[in-house]
Protein backbone atom coordinates (compact mmCIF):
# COMPACT_ATOMS: atom_id res chain seq x y z
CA UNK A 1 15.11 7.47 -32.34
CA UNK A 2 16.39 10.56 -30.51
CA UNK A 3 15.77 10.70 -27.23
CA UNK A 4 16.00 15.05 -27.28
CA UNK A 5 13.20 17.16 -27.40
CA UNK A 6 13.48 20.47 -27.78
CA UNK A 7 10.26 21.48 -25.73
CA UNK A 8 12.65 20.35 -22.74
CA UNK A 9 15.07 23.20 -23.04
CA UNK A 10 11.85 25.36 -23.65
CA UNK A 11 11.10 29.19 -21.72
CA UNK A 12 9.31 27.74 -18.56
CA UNK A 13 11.61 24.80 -18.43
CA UNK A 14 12.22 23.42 -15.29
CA UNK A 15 15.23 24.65 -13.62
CA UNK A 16 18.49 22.71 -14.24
CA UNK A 17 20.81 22.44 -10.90
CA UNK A 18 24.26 23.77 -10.68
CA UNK A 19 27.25 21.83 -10.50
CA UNK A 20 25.36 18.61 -11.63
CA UNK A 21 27.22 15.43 -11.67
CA UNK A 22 29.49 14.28 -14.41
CA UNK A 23 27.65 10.83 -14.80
CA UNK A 24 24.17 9.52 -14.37
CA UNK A 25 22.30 9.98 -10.92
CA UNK A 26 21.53 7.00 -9.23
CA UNK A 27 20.04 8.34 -6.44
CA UNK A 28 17.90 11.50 -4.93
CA UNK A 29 17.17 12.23 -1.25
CA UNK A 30 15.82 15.43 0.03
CA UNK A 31 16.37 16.43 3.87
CA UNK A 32 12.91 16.32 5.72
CA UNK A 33 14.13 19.42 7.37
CA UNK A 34 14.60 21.95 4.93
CA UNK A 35 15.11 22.06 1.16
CA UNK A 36 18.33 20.21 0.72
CA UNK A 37 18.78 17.60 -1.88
CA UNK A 38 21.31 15.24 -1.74
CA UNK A 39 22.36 12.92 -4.98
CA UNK A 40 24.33 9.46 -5.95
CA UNK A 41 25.93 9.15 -8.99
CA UNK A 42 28.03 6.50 -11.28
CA UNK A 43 30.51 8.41 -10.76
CA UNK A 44 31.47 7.97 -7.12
CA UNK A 45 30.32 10.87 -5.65
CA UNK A 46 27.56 12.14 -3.03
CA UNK A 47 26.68 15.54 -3.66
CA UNK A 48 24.43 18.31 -1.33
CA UNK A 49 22.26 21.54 -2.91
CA UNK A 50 20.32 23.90 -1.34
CA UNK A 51 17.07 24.69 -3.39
CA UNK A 52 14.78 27.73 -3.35
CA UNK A 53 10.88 27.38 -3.81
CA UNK A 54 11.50 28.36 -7.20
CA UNK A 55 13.81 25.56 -7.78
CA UNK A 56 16.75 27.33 -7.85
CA UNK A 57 19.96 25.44 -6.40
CA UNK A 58 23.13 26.26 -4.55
CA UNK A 59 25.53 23.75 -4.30
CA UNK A 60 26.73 22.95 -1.05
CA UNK A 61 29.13 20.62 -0.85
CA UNK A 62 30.84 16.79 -2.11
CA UNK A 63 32.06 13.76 -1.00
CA UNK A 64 34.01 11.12 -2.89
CA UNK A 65 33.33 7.17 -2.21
CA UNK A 66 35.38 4.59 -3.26
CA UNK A 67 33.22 3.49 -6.15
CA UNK A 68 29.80 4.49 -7.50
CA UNK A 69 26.93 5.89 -5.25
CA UNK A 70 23.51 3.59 -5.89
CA UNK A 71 21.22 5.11 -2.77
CA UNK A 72 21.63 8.19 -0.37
CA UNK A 73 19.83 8.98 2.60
CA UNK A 74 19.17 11.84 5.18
CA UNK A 75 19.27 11.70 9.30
CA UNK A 76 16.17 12.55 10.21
CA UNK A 77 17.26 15.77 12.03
CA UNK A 78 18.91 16.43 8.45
CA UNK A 79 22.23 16.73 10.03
CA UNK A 80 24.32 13.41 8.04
CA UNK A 81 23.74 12.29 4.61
CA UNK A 82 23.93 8.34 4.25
CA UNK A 83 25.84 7.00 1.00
CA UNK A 84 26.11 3.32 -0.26
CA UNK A 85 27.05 1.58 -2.93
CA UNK A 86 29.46 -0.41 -5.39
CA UNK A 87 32.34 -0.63 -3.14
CA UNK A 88 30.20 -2.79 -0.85
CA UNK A 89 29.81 -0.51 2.10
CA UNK A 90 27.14 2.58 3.44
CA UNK A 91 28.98 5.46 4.56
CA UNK A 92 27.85 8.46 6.82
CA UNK A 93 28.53 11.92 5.61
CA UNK A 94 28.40 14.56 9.30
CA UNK A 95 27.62 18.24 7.16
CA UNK A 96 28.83 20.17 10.51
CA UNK A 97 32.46 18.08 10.53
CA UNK A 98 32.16 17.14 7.16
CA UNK A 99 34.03 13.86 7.76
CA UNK A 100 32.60 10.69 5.89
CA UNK A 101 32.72 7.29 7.65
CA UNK A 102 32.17 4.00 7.09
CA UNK A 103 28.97 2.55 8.75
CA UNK A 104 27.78 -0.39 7.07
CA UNK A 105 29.37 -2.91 4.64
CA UNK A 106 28.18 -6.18 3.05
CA UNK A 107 30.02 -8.79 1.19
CA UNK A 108 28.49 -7.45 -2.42
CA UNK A 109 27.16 -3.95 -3.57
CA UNK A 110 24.83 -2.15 -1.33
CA UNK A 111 21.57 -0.88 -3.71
CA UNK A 112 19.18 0.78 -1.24
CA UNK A 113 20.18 2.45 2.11
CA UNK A 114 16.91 3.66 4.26
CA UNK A 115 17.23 6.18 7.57
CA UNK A 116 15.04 4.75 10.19
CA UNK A 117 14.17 7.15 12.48
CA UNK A 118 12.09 4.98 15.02
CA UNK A 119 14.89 2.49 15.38
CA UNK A 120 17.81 5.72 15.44
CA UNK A 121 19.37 2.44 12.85
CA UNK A 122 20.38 2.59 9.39
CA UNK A 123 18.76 -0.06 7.60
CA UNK A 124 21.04 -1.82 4.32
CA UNK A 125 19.67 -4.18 1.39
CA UNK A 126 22.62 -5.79 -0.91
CA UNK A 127 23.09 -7.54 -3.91
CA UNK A 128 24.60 -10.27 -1.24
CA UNK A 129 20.69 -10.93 -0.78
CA UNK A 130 20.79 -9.85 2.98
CA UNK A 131 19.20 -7.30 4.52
CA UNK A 132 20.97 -5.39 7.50
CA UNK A 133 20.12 -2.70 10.50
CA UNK A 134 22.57 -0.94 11.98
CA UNK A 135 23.49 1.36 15.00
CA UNK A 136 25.86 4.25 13.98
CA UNK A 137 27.74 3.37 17.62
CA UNK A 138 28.72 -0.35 16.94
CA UNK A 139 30.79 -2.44 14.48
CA UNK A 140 28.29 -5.14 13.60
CA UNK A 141 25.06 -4.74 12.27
CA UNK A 142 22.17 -5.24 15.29
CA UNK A 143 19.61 -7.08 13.26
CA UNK A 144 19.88 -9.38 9.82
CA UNK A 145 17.29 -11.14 7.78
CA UNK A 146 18.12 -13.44 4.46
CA UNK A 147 16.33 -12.30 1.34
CA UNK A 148 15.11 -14.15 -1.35
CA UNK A 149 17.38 -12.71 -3.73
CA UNK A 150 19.36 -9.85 -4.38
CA UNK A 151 17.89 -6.09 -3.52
CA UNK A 152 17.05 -4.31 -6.77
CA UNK A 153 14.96 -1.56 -4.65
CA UNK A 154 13.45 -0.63 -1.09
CA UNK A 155 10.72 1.86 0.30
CA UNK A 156 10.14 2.56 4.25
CA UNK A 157 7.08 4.82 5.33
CA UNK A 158 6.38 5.13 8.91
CA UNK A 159 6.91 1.65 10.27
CA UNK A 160 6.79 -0.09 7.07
CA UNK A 161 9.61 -1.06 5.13
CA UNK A 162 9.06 -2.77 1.65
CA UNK A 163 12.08 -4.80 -0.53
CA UNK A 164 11.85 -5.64 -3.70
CA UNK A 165 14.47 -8.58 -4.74
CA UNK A 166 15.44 -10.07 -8.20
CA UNK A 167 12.63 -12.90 -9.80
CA UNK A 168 10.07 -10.22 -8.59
CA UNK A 169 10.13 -10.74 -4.81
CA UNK A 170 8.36 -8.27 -2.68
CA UNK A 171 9.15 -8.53 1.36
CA UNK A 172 7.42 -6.62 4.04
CA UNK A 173 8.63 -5.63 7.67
CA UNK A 174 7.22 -3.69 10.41
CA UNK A 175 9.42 -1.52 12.24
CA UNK A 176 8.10 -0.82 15.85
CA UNK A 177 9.45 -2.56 18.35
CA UNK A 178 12.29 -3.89 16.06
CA UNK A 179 12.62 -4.97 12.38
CA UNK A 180 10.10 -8.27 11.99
CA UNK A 181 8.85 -10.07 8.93
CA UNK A 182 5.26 -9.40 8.29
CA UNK A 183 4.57 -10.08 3.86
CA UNK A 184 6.33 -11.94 1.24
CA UNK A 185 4.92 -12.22 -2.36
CA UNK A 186 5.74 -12.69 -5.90
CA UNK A 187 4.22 -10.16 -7.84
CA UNK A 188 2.11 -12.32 -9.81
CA UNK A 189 0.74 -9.15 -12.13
CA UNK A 190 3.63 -8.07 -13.59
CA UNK A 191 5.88 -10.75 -15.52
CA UNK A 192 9.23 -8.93 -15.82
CA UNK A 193 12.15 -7.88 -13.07
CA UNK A 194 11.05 -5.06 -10.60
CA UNK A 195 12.58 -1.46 -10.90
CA UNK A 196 10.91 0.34 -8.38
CA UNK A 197 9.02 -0.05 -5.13
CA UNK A 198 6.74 2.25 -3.03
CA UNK A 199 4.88 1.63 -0.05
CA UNK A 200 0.89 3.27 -1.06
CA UNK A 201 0.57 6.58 1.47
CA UNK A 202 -2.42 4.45 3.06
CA UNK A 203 0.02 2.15 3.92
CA UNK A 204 -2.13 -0.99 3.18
CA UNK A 205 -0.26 -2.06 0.16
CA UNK A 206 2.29 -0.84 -2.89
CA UNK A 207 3.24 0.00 -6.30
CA UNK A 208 5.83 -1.52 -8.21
CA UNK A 209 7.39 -0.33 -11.70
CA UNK A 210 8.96 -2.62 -14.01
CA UNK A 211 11.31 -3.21 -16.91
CA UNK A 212 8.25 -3.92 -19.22
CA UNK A 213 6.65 -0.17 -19.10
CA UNK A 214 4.22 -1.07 -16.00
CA UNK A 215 2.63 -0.22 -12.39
CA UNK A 216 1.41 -2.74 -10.28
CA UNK A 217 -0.59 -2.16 -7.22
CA UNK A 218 -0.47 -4.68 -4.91
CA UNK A 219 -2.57 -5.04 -1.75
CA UNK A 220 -1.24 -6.80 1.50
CA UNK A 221 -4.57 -8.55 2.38
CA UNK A 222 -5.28 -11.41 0.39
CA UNK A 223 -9.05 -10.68 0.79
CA UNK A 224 -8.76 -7.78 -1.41
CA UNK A 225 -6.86 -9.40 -4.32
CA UNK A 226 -9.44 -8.16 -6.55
CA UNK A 227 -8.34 -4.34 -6.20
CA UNK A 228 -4.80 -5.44 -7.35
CA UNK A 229 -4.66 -4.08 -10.75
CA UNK A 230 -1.13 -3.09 -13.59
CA UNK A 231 -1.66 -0.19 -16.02
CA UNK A 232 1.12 0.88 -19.19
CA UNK A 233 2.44 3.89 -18.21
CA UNK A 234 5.72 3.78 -20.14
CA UNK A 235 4.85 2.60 -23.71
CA UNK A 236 5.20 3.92 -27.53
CA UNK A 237 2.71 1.40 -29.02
CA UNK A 238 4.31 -2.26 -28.50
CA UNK A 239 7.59 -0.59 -27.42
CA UNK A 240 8.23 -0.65 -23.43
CA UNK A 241 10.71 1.39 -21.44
CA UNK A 242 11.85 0.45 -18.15
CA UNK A 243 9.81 2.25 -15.24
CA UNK A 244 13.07 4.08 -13.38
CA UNK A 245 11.62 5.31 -10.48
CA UNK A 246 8.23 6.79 -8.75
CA UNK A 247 7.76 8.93 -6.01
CA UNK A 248 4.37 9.59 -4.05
CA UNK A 249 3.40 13.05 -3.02
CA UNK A 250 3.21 13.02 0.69
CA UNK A 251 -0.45 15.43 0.72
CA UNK A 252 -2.04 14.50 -2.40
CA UNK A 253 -1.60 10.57 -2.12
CA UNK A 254 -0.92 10.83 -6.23
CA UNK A 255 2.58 9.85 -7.72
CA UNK A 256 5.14 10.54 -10.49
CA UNK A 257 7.01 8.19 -12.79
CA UNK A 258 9.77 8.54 -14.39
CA UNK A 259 10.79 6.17 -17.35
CA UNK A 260 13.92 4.72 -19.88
CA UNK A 261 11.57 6.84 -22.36
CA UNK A 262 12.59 10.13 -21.04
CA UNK A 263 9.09 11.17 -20.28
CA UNK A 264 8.03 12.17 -16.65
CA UNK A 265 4.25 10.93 -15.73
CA UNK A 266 1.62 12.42 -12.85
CA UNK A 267 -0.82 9.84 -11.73
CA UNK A 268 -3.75 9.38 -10.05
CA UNK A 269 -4.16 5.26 -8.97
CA UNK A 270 -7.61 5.87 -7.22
CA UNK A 271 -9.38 7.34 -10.82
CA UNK A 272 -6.78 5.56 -12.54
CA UNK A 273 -5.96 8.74 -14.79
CA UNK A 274 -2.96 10.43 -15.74
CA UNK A 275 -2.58 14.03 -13.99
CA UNK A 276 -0.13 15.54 -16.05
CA UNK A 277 3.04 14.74 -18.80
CA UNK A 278 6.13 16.78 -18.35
CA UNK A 279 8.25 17.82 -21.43
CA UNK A 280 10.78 15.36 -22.28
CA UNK A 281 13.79 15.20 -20.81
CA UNK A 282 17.12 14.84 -22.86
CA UNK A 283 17.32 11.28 -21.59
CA UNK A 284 15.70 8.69 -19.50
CA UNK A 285 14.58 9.84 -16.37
CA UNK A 286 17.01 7.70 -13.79
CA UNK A 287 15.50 9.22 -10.38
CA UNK A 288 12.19 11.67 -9.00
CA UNK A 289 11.99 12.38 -5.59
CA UNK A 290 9.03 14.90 -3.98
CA UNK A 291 10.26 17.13 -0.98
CA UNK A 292 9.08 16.76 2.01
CA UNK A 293 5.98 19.22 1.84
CA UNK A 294 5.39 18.13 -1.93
CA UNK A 295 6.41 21.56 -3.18
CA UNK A 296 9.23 20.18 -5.04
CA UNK A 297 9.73 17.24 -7.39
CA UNK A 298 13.52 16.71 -8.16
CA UNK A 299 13.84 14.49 -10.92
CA UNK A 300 17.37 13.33 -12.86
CA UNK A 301 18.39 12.59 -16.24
CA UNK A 302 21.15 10.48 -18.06
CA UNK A 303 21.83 6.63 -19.90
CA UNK A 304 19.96 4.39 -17.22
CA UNK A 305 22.03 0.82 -18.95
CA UNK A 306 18.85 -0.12 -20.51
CA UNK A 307 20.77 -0.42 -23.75
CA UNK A 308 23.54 -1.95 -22.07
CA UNK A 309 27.63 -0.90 -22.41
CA UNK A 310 26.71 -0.76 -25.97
CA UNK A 311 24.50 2.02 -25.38
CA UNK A 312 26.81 4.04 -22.98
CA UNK A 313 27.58 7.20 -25.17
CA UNK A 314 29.66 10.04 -24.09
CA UNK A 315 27.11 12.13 -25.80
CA UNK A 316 24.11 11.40 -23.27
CA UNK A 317 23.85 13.82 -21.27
CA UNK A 318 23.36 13.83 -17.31
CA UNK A 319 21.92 16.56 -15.13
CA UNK A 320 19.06 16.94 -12.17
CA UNK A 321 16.12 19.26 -12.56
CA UNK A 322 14.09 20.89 -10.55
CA UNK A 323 10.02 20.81 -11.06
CA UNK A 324 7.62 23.09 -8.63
CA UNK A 325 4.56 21.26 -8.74
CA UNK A 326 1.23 23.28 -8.19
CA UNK A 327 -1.62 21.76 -6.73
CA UNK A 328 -3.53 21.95 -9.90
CA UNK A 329 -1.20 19.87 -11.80
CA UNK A 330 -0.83 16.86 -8.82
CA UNK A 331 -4.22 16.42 -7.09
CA UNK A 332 -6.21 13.90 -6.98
CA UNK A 333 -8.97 13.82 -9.96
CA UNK A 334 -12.30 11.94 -10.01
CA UNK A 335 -12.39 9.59 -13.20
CA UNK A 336 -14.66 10.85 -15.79
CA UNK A 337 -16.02 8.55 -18.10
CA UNK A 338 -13.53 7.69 -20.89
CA UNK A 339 -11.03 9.35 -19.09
CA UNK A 340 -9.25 6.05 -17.00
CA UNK A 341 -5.82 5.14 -17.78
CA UNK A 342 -5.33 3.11 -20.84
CA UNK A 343 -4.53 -0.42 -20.53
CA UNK A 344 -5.78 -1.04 -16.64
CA UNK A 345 -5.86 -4.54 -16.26
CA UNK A 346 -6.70 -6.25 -13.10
């Protein structure tokens, strides 16, 4: 069916951003020092806005890499953007010189690129199954672990930092004192390859999203395997879309996610209830990303491959919007009776 609905382009839409790229985002990152969102496209390029509290945008400023842009990142004193991708290498964009530089490179594509701002390091995961830190100042990366198989997606909060690999792989590392191996699991709940990864605000486990429609949340301890539960989240009856993305908000401890169904979810895990459904978007819902205050949820648009090249249509449209979240719509909700999420399972 169509993916369009017209509620999206609606009065009270959320605000579209200007100058959005000409092929499906990849990638959001906004700086944790003011309002500026950075974003990775198929199409090669990384690309900077300014954004109001009303979710207005002014574009900033581009950068071309040498093949398409899967993850971006921002310095924590919001000074460099970091870019990697296809052409098998992270780059480093300065916004005062506005040179772009290689920084990292792997022998495959780069998927996820994190900011570290402990370790001042760059950390890397690649399709080349490694995982790689590395210090803007030297040549070689400083630290290097083998994964179990190829990054499809990466979180870091505080000193954690979570990878999620192909055949459903989930690896954990603390970060003080130097990267160091502390979790590896299957995710035995969910039977299908891993989309997404968050590490849960209370930093004691996380949520994964997957190709068949699902959240998992996973606990680290095995004592407390019994609080692991999935729930549907992006289903039309027996039809499942791939969950995209999901983002946590950084005061409420609740999360949005965004699906190959076009629709846009708030959720609460605790109650197990869903907060809130955003219109539809044109197309499935590739990327959301809060701000750093939770004021802002920028969330993007366009064909996510879930079709395959079959499905790759010039007439899909591709854009980023803009949603300012109220605390009404995005805090946390005690479950009422008949109220939890459908389909919980533990």
């Amino acid at each position: 069916g169509k993916m369009y609905a017209p509620a999206a382009a609606a009065a009270g839409a959320d605000p579209q951003i200007v100058n959005p790229p000409r092929d499906t985002v990849q990638s959001l990152s906004w700086s944790p020092r003011a309002n500026f969102l950075s974003s990775g496209s198929w199409d090669g390029v990384v690309r900077c806005w300014e954004i109001s509290a009303q979710g207005a945008s002014n574009f900033k400023a581009e950068k071309n890499c040498d093949g398409p842009v899967l993850d971006v990142a921002w310095h924590d004193d919001g000074s460099k953007i970091f870019a990697a991708g296809c052409d098998t290498m992270a780059n480093v964009w300065d916004l005062q010189s506005n040179q772009i530089m290689p920084i990292a490179k792997h022998d495959a594509p780069i998927k996820t690129c994190h900011w570290i701002p402990s370790l001042q390091m760059l950390m890397t995961g690649g399709w080349d199954k490694l995982l790689k830190f590395w210090d803007c100042r030297q040549q070689q990366p400083v630290g290097q672990f083998t994964l179990p198989e190829r990054v499809y997606a990466a979180d870091v909060l505080g000193d954690m930092a979570l990878i999620a690999t192909a055949d459903r792989h989930v690896v954990g590392y603390t970060l003080q004192g130097g990267p160091r191996q502390v979790y590896s699991r299957q995710t035995n709940k969910l039977k299908l390859a891993t989309r997404c990864i968050a590490v849960l605000p209370t930093r004691d486990g996380f949520a994964v999203g997957s190709v068949e429609g699902r959240v998992g949340i996973q606990y680290f301890d095995d004592s407390r395997t019994s609080d692991n539960f999935t729930f549907k989240c992006h289903n039309d009856g027996d039809n499942f879309f791939c969950v995209n993305s999901m983002t946590f908000h950084p005061r409420h401890g609740t999360f949005a996610t965004g699906g190959s169904d076009a629709k846009l979810f708030f959720w609460d895990k605790n109650s197990r209830m869903r907060l809130k459904t955003l219109p539809n978007a044109p197309a499935s819902i590739t990327c959301t990303r809060f701000n750093m205050d939770g004021s802002l949820l920028a969330y993007s648009y366009g064909y996510d491959w879930h079709k395959g090249h079959t499905g790759a249509t010039a007439a899909i449209p591709s854009s980023i919007m803009i949603h300012p979240t109220t605390d009404a719509e995005i805090s946390p909700r005690p479950a009422a009776a008949g109220l939890r999420t459908a389909g919980a399972r533990r």
